[in-house]
PDB file of N, CA and C in Angstrom:
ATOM      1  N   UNK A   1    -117.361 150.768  29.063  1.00  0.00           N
ATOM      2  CA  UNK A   1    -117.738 149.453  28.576  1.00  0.00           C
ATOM      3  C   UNK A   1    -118.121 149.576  27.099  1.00  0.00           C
ATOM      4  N   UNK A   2    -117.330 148.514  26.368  1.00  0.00           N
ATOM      5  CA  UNK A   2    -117.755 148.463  24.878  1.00  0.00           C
ATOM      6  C   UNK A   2    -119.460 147.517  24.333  1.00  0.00           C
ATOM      7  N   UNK A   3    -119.686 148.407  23.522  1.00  0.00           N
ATOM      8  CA  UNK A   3    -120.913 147.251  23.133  1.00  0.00           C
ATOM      9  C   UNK A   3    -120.803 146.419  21.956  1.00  0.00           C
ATOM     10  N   UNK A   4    -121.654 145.477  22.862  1.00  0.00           N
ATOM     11  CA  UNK A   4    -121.104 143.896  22.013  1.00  0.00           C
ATOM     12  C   UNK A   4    -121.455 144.092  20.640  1.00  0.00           C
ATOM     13  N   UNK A   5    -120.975 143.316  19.641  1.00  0.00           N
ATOM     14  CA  UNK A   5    -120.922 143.649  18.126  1.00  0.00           C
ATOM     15  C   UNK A   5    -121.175 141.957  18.047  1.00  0.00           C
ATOM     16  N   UNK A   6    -121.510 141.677  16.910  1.00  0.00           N
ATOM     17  CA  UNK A   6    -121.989 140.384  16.136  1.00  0.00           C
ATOM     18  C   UNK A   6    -122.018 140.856  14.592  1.00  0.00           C
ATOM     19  N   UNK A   7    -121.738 139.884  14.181  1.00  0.00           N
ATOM     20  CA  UNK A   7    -120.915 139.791  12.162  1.00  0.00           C
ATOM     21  C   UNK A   7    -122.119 138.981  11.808  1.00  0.00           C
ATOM     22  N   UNK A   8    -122.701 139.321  10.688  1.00  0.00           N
ATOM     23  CA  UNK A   8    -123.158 138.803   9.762  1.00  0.00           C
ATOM     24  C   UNK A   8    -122.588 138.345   8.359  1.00  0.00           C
ATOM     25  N   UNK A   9    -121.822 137.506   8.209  1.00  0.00           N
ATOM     26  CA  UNK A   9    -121.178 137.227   6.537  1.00  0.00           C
ATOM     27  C   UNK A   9    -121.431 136.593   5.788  1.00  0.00           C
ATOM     28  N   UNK A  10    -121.485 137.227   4.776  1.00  0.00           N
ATOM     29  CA  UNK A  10    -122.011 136.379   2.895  1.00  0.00           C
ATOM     30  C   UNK A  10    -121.243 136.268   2.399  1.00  0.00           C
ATOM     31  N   UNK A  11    -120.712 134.958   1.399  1.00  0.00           N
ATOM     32  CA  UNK A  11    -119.507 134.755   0.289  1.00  0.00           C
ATOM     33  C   UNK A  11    -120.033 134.447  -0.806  1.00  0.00           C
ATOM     34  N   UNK A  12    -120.080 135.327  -1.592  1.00  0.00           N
ATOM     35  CA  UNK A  12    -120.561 135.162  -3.090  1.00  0.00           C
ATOM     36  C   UNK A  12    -119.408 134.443  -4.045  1.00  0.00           C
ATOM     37  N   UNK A  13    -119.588 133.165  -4.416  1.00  0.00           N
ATOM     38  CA  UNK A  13    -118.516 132.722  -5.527  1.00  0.00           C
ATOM     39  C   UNK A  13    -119.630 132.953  -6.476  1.00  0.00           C
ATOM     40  N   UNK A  14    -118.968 133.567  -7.589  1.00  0.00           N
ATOM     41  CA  UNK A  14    -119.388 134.514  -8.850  1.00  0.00           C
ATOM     42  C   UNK A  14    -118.843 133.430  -9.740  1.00  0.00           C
ATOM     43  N   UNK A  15    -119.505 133.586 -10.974  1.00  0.00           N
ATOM     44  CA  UNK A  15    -118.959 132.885 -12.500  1.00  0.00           C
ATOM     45  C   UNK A  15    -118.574 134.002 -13.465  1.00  0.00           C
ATOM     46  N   UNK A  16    -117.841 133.725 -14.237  1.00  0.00           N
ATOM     47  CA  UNK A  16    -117.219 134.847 -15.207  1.00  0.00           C
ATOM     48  C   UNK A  16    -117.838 136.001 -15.616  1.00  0.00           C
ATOM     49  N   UNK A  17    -119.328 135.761 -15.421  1.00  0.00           N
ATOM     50  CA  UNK A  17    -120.044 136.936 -15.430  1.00  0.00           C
ATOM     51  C   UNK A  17    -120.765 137.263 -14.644  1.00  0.00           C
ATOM     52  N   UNK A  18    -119.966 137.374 -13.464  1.00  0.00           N
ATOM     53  CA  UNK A  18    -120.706 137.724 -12.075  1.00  0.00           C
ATOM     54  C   UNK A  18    -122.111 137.372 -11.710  1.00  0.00           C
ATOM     55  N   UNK A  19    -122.567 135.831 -12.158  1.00  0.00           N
ATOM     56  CA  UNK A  19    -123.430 135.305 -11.439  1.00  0.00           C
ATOM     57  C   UNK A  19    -123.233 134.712 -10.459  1.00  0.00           C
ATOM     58  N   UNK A  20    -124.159 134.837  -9.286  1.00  0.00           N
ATOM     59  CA  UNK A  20    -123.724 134.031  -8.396  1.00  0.00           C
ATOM     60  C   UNK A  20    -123.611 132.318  -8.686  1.00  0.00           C
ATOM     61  N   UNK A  21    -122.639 131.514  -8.050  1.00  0.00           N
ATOM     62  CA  UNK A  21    -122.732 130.094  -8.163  1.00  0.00           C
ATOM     63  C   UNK A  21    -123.010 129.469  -6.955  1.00  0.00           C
ATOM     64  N   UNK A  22    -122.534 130.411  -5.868  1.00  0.00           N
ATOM     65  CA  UNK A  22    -122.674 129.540  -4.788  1.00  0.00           C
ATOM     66  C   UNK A  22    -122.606 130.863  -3.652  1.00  0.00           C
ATOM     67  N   UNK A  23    -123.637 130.539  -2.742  1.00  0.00           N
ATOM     68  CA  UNK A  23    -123.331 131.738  -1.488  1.00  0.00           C
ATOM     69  C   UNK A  23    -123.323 131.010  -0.532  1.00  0.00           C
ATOM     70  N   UNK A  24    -122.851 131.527   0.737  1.00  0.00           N
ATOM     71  CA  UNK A  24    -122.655 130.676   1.593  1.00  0.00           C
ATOM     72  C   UNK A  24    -122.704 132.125   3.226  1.00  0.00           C
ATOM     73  N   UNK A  25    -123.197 131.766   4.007  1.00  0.00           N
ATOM     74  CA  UNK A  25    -123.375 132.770   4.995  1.00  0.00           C
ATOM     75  C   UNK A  25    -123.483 131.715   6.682  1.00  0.00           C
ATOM     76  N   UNK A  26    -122.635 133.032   7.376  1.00  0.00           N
ATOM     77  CA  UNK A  26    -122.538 132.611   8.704  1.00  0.00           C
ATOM     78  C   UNK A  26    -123.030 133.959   9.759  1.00  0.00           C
ATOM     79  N   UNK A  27    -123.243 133.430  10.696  1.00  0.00           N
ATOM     80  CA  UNK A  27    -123.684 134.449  11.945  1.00  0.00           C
ATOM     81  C   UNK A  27    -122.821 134.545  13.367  1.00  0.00           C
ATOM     82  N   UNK A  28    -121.625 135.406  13.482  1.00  0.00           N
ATOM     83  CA  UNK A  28    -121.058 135.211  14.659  1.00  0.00           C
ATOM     84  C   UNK A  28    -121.870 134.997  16.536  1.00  0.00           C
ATOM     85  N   UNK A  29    -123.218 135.381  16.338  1.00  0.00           N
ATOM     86  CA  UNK A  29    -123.643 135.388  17.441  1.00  0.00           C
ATOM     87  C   UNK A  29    -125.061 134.494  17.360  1.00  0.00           C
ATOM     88  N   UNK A  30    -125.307 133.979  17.245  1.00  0.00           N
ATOM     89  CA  UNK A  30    -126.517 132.842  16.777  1.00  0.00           C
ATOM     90  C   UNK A  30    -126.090 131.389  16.214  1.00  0.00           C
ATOM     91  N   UNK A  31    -125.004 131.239  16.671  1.00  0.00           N
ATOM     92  CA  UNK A  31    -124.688 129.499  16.317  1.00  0.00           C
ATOM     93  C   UNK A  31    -124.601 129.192  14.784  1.00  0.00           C
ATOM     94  N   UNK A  32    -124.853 130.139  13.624  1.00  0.00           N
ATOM     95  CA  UNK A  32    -124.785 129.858  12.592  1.00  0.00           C
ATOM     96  C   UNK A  32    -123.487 129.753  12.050  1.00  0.00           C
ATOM     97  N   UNK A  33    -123.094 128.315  12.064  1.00  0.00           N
ATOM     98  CA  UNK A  33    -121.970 127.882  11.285  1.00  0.00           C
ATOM     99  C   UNK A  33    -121.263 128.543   9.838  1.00  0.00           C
ATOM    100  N   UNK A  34    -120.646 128.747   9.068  1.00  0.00           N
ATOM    101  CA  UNK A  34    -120.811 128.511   7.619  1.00  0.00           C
ATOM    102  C   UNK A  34    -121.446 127.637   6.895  1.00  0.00           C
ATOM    103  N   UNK A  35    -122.384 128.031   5.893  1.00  0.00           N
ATOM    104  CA  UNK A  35    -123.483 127.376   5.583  1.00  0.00           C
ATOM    105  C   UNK A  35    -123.685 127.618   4.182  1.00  0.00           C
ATOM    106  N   UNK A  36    -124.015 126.916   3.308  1.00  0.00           N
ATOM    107  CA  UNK A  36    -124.148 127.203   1.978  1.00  0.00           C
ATOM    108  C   UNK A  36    -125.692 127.068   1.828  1.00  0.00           C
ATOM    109  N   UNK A  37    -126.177 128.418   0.873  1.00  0.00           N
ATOM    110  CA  UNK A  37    -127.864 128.380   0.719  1.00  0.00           C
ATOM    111  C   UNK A  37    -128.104 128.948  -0.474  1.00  0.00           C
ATOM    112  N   UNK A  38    -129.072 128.982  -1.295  1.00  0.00           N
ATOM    113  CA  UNK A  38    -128.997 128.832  -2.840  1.00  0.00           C
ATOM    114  C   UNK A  38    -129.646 130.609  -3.215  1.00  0.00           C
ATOM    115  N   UNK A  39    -130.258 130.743  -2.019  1.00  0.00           N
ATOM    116  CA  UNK A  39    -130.777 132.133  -1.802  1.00  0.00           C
ATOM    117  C   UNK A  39    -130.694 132.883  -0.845  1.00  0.00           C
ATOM    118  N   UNK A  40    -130.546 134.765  -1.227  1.00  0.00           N
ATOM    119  CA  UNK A  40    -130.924 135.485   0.413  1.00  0.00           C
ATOM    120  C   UNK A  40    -131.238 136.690  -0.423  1.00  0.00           C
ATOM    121  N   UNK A  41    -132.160 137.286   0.402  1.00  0.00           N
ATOM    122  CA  UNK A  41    -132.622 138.501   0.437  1.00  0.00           C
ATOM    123  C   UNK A  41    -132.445 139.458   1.358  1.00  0.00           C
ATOM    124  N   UNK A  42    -131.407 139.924   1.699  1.00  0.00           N
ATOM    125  CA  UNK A  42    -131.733 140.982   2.537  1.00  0.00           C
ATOM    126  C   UNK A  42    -131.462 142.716   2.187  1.00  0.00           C
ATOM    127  N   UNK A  43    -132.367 143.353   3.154  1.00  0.00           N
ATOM    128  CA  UNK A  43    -132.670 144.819   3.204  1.00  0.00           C
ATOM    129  C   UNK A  43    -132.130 145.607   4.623  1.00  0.00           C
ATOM    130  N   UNK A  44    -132.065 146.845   4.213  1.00  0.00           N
ATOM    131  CA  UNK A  44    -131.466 148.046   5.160  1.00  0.00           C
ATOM    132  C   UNK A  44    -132.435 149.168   4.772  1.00  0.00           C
ATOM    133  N   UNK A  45    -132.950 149.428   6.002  1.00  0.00           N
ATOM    134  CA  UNK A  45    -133.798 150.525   6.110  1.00  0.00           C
ATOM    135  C   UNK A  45    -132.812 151.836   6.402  1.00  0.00           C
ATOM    136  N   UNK A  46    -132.588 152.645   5.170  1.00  0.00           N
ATOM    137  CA  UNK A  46    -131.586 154.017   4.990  1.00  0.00           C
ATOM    138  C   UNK A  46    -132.444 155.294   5.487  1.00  0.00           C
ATOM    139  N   UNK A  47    -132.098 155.474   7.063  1.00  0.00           N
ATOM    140  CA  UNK A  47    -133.215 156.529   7.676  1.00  0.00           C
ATOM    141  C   UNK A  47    -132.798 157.976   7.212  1.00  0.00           C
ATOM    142  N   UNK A  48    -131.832 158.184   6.386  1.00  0.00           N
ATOM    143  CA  UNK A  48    -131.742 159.540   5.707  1.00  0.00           C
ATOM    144  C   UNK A  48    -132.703 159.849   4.785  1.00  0.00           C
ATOM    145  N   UNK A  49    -132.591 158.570   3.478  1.00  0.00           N
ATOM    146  CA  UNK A  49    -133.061 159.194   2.628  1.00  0.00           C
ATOM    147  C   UNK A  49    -134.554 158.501   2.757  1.00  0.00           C
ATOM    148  N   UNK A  50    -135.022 157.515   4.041  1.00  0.00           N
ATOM    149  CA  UNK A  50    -136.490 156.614   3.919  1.00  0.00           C
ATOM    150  C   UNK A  50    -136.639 155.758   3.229  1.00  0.00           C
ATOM    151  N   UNK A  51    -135.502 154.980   2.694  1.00  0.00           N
ATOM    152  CA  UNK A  51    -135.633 154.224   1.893  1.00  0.00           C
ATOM    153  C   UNK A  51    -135.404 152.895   2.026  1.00  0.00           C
ATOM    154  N   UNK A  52    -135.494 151.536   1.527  1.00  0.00           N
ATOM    155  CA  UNK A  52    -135.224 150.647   1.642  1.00  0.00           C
ATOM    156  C   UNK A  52    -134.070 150.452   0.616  1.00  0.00           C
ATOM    157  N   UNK A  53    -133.167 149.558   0.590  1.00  0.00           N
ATOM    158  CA  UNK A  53    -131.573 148.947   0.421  1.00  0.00           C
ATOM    159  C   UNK A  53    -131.485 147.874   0.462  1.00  0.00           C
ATOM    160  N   UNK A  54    -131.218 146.850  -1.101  1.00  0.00           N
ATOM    161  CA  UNK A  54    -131.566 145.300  -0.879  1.00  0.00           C
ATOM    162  C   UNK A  54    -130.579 144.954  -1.291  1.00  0.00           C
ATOM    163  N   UNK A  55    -130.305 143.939  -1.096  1.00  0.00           N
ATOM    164  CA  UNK A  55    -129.730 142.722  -1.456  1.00  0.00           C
ATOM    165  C   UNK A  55    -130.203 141.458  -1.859  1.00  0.00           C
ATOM    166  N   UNK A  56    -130.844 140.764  -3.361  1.00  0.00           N
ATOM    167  CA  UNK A  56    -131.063 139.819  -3.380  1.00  0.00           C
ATOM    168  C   UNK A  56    -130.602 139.033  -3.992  1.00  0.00           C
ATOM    169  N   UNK A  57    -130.088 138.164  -3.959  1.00  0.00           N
ATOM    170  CA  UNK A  57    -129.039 136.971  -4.438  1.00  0.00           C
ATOM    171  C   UNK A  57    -129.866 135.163  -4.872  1.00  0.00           C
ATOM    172  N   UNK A  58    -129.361 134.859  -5.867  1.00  0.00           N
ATOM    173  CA  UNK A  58    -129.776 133.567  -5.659  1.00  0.00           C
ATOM    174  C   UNK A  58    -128.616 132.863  -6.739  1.00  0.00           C
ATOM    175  N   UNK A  59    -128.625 131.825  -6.888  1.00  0.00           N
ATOM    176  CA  UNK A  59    -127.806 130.993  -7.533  1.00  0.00           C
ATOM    177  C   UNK A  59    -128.144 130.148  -8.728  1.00  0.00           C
ATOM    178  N   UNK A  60    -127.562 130.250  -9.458  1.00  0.00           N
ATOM    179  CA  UNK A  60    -128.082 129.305 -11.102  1.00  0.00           C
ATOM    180  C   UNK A  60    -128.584 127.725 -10.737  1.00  0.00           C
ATOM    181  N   UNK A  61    -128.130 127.594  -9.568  1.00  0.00           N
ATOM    182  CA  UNK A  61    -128.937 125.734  -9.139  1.00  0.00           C
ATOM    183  C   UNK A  61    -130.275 125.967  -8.874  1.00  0.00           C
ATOM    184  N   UNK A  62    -130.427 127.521  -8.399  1.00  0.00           N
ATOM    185  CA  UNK A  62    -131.874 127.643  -7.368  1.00  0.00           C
ATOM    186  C   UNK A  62    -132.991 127.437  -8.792  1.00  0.00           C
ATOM    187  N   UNK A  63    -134.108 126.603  -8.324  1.00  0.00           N
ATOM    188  CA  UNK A  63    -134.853 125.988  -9.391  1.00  0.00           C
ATOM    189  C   UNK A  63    -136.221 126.708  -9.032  1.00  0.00           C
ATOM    190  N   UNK A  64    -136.636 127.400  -9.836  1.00  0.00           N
ATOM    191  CA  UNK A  64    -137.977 127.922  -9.657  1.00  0.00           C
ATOM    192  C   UNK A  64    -138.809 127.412  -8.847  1.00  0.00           C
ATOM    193  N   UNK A  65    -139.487 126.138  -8.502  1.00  0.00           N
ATOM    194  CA  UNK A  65    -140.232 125.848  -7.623  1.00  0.00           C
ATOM    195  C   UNK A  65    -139.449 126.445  -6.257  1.00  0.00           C
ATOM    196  N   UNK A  66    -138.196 125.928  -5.842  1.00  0.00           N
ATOM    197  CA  UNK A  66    -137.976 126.415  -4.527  1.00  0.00           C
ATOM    198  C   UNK A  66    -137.571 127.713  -4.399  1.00  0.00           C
ATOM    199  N   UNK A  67    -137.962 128.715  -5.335  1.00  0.00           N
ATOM    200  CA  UNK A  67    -137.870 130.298  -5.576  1.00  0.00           C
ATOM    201  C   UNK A  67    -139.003 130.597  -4.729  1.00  0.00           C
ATOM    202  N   UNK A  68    -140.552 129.765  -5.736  1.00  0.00           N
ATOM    203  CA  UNK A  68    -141.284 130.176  -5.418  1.00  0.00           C
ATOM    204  C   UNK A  68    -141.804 130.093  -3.839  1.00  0.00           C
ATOM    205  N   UNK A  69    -141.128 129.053  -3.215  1.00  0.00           N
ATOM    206  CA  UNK A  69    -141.246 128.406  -1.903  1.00  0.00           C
ATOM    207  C   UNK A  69    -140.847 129.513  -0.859  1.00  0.00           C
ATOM    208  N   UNK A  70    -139.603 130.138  -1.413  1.00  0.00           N
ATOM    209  CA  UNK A  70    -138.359 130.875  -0.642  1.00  0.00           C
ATOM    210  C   UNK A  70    -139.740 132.198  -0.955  1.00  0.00           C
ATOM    211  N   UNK A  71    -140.023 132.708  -1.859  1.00  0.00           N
ATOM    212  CA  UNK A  71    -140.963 133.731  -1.532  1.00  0.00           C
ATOM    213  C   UNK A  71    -141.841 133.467  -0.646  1.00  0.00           C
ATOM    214  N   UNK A  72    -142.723 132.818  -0.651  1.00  0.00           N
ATOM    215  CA  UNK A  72    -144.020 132.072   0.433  1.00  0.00           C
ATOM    216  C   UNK A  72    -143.249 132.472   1.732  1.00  0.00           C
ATOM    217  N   UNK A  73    -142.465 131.895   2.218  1.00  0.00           N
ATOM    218  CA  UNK A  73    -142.011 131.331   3.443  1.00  0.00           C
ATOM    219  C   UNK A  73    -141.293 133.414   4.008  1.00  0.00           C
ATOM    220  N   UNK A  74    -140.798 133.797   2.327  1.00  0.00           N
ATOM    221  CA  UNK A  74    -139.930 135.236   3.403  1.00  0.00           C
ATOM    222  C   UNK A  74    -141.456 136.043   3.491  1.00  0.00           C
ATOM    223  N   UNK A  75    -142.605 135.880   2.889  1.00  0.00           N
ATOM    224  CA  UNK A  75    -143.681 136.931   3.099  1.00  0.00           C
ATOM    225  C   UNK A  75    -144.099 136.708   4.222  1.00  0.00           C
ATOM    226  N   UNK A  76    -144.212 135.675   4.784  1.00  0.00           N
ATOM    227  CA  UNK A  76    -144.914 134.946   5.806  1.00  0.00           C
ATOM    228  C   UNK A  76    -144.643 135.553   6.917  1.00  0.00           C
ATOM    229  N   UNK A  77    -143.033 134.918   6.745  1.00  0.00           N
ATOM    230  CA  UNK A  77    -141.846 135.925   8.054  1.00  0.00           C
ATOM    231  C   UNK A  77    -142.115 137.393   7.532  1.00  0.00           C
ATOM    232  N   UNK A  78    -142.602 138.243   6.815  1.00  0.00           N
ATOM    233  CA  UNK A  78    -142.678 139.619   7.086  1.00  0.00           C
ATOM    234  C   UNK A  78    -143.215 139.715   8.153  1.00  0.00           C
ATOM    235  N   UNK A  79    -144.850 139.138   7.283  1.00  0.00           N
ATOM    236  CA  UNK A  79    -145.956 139.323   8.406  1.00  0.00           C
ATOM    237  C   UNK A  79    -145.735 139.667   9.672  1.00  0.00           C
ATOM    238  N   UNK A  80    -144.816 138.146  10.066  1.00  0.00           N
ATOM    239  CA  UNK A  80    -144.725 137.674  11.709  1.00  0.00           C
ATOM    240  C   UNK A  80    -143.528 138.978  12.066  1.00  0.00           C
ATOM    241  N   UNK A  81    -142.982 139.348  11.711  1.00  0.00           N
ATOM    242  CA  UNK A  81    -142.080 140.222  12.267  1.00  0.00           C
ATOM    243  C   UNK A  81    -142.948 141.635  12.168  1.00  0.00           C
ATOM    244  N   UNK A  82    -143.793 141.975  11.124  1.00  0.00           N
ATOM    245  CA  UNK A  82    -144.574 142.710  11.072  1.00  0.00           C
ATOM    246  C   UNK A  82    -145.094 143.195  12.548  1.00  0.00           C
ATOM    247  N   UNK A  83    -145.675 142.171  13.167  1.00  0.00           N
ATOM    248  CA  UNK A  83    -146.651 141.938  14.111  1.00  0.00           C
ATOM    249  C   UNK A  83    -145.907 142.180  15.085  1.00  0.00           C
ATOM    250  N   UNK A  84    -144.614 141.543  15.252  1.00  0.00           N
ATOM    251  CA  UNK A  84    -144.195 141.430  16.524  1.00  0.00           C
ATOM    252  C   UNK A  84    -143.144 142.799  16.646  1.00  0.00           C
ATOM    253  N   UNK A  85    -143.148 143.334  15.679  1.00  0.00           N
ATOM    254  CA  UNK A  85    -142.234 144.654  15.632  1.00  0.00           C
ATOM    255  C   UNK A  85    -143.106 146.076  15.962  1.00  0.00           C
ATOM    256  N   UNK A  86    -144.649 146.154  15.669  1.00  0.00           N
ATOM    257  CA  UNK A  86    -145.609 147.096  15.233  1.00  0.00           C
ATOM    258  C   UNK A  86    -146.706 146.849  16.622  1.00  0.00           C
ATOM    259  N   UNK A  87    -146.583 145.772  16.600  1.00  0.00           N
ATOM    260  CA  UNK A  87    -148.277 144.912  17.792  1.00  0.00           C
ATOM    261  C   UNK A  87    -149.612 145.213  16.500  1.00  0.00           C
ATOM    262  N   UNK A  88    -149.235 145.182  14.964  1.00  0.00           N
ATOM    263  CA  UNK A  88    -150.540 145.719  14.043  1.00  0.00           C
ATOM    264  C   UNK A  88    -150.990 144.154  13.884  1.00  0.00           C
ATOM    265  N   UNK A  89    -151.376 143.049  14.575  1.00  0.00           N
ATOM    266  CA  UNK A  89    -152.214 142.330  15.050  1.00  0.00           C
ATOM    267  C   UNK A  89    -153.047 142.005  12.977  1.00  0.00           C
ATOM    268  N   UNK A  90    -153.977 143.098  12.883  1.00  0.00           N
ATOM    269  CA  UNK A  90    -155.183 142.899  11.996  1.00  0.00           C
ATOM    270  C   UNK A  90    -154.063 142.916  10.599  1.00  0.00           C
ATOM    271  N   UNK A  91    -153.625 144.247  10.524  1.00  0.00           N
ATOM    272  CA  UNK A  91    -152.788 143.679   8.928  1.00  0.00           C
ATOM    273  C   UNK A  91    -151.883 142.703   9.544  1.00  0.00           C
ATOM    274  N   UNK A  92    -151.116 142.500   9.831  1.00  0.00           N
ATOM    275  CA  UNK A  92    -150.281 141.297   9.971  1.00  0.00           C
ATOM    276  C   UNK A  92    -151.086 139.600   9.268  1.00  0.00           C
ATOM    277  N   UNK A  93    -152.280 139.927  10.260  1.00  0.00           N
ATOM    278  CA  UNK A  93    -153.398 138.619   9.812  1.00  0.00           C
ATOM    279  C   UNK A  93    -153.551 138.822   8.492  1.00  0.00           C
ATOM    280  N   UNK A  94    -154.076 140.582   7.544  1.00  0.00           N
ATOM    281  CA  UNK A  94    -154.219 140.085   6.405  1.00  0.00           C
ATOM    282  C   UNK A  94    -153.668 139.739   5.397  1.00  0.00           C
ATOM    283  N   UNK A  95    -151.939 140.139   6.093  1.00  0.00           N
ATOM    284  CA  UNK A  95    -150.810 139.989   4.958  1.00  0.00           C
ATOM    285  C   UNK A  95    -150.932 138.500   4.943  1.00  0.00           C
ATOM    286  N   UNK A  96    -150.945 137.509   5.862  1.00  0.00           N
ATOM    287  CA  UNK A  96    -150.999 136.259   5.767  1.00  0.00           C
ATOM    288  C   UNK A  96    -152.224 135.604   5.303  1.00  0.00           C
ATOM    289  N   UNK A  97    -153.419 136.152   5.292  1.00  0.00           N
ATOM    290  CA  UNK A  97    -154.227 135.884   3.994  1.00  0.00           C
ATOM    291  C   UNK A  97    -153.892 135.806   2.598  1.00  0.00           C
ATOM    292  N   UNK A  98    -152.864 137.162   2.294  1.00  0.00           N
ATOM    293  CA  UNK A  98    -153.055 137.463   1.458  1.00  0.00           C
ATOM    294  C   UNK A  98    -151.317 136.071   1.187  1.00  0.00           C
ATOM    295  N   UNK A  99    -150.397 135.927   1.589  1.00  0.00           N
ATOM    296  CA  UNK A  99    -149.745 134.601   1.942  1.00  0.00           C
ATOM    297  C   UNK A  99    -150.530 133.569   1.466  1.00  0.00           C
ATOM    298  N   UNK A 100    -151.150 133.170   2.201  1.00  0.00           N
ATOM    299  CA  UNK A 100    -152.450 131.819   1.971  1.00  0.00           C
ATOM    300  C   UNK A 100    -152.568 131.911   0.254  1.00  0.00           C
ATOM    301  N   UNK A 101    -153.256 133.227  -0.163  1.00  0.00           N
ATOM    302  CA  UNK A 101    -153.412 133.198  -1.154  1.00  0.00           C
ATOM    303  C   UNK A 101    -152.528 133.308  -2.794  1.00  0.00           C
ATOM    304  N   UNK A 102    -151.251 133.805  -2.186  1.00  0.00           N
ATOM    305  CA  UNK A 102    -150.096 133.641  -3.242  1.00  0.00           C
ATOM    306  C   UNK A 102    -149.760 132.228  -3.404  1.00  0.00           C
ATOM    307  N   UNK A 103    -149.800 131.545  -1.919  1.00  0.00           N
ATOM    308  CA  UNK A 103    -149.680 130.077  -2.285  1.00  0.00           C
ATOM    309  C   UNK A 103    -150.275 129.306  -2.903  1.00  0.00           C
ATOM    310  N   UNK A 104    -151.689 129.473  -2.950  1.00  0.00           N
ATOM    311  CA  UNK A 104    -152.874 129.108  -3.881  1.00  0.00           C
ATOM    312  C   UNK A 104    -152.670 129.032  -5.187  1.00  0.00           C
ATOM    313  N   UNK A 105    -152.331 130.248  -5.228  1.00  0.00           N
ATOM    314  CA  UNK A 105    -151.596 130.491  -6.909  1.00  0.00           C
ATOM    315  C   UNK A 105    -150.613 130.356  -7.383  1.00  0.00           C
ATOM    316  N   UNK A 106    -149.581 130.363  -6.410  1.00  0.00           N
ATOM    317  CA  UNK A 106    -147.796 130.147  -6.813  1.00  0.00           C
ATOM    318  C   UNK A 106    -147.932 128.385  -6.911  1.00  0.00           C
ATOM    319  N   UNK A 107    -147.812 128.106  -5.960  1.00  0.00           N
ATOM    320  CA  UNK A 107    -147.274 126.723  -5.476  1.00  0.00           C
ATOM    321  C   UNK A 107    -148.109 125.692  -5.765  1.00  0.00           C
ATOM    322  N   UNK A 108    -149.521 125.424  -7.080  1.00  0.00           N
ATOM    323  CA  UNK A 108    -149.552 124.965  -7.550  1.00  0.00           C
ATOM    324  C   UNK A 108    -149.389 123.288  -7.572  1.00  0.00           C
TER     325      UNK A 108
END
């Protein structure tokens, strides 16, 4: 028996100097359509060398306030995945203090 596989895909349309203009991402196993979104961040944890491996993308429309939003909202989701990946309960809570408090100051 084969094991099931699921696609994650990103389409970067680039401008003459390889900025992004437009990304657009779908999920073969989670109902996610093709979808156009102005930002993404993602990472790969590289267990050779211990390292983390990013990817962060955003687009010349994406307007600083909803940068700063898109940060708020991915720290938040650390936390919660934090928690639910670890069971570390107490930091989890204080990363989201410390959440509470970037918002205080970011989002203005």
């Amino acid at each position: 028996m084969s094991a099931k596989e699921s696609q994650i895909k990103i389409n970067v349309q680039l401008d003459d100097n390889n900025i992004p203009e437009k990304l657009f991402w779908e999920a073969s196993d989670g109902g996610q359509d093709l979808s156009e979104c102005k930002a993404a961040f993602l990472s790969f944890w590289d267990n050779k060398s211990k390292d983390t491996l990013r990817i962060d993308l955003w687009t010349k429309e994406m307007r600083t306030d909803e940068m700063k939003h898109f940060f708020h909202q991915t720290l938040v989701s650390m936390a919660d995945t934090l928690e639910r990946a670890t069971n570390e309960d107490k930091i989890a809570a204080d990363m989201r203090d410390f959440c509470h408090h970037f918002a205080e100051k970011l989002l203005r």
